[in-house]
C-alpha atoms as a PDB file:
ATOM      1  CA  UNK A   1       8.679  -8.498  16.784  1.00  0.00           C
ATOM      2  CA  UNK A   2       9.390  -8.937  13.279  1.00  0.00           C
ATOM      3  CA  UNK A   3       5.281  -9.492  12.637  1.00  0.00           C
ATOM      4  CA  UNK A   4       5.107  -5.943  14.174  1.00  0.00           C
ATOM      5  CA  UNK A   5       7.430  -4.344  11.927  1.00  0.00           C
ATOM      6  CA  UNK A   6       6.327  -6.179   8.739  1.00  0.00           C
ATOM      7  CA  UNK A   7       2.570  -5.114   9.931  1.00  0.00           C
ATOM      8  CA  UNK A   8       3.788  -0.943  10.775  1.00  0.00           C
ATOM      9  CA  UNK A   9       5.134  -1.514   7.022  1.00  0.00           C
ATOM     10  CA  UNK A  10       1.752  -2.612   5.432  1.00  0.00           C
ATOM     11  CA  UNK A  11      -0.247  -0.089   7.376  1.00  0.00           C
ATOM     12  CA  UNK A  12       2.161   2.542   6.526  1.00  0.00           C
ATOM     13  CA  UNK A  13       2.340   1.305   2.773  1.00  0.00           C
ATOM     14  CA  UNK A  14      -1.603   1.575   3.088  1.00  0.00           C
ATOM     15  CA  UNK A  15      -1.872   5.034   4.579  1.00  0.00           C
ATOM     16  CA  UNK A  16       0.113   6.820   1.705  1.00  0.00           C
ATOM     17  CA  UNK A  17      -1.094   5.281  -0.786  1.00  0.00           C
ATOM     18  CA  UNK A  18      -4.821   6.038   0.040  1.00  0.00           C
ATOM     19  CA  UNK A  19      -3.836   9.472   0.476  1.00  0.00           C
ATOM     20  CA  UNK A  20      -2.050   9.851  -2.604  1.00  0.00           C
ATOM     21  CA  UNK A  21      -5.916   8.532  -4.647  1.00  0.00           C
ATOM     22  CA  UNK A  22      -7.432  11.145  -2.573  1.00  0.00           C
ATOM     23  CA  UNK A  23      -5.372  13.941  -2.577  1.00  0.00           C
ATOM     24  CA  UNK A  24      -5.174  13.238  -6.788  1.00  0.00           C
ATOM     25  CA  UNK A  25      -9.247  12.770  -6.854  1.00  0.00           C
ATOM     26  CA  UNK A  26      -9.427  15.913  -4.362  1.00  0.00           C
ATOM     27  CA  UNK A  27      -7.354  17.674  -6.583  1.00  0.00           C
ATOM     28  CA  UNK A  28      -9.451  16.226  -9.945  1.00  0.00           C
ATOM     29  CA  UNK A  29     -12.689  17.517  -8.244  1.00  0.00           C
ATOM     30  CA  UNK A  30     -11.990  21.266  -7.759  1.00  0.00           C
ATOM     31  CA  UNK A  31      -9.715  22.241 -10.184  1.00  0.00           C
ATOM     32  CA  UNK A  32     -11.721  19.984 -12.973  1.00  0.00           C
ATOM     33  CA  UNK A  33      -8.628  19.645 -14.878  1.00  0.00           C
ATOM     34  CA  UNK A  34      -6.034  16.839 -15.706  1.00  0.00           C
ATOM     35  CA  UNK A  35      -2.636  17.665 -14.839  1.00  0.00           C
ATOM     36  CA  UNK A  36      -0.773  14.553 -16.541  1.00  0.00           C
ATOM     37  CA  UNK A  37       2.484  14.874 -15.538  1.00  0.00           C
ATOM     38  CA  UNK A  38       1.032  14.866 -11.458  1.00  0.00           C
ATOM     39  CA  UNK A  39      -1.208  12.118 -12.293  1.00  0.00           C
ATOM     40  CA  UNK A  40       1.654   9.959 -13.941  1.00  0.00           C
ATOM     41  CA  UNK A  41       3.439  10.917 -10.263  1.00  0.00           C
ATOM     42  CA  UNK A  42       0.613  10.030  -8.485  1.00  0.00           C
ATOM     43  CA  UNK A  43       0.153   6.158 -10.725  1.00  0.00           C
ATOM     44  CA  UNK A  44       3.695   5.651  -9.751  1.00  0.00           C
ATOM     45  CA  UNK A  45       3.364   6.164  -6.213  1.00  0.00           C
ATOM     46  CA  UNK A  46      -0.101   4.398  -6.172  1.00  0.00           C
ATOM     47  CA  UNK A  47       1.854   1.609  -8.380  1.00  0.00           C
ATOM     48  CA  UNK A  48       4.656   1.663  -5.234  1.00  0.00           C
ATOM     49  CA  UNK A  49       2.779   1.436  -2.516  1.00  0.00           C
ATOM     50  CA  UNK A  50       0.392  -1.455  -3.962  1.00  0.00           C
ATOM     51  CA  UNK A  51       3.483  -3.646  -4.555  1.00  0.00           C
ATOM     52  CA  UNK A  52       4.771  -2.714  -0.834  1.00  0.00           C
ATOM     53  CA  UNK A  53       1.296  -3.760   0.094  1.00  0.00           C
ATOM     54  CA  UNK A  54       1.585  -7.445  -2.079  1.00  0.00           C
ATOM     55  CA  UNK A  55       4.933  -7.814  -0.645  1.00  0.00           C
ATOM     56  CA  UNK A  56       4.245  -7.106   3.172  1.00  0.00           C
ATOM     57  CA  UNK A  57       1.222  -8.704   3.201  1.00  0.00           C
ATOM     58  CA  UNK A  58       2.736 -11.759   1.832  1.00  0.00           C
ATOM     59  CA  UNK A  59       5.322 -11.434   4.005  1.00  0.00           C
ATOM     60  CA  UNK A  60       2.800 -11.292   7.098  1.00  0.00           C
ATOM     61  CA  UNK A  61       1.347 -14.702   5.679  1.00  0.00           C
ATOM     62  CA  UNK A  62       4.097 -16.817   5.719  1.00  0.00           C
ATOM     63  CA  UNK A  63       5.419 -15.366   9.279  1.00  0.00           C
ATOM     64  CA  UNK A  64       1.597 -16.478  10.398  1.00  0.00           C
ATOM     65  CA  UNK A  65       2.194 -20.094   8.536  1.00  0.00           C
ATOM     66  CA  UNK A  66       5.537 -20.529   9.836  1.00  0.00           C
ATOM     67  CA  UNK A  67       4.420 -19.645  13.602  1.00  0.00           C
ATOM     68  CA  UNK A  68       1.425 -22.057  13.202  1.00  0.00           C
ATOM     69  CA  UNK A  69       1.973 -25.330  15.111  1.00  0.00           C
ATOM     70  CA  UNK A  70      -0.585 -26.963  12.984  1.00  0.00           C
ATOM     71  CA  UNK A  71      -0.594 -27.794   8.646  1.00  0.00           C
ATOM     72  CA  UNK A  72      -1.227 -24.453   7.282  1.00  0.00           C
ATOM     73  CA  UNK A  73      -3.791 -25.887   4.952  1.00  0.00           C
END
């Protein structure tokens, strides 16, 4: 159960933060402008969901290595 949730997390972490690059680089390739302060939103979001990503995916390691009946090396 708790693998499930940490996993929804991860994919969910994934999911915005893909969209956020390609909304910003859909954005980027019709206007063919830089709006800084929406592409300083944009890195912080990106910036937020790659540290949910470290974190989860960590997470989802060690509930696989603690589960494991064998060494984990």
């Amino acid at each position: 159960m708790l693998q499930q949730a940490v996993l929804f997390i991860h994919v969910i972490a994934f999911a915005m933060t893909l969209s956020a690059v390609l909304r910003e680089d859909w954005r980027l390739l019709v206007t063919r402008r830089v709006d800084a302060p929406r592409l300083v939103r944009t890195a912080r979001a990106v910036s937020i969901g790659l540290a949910v990503l470290w974190s989860s995916g960590l997470a989802l390691v060690a509930i696989d290595a603690a589960s494991s009946a064998g060494p984990w090396w």
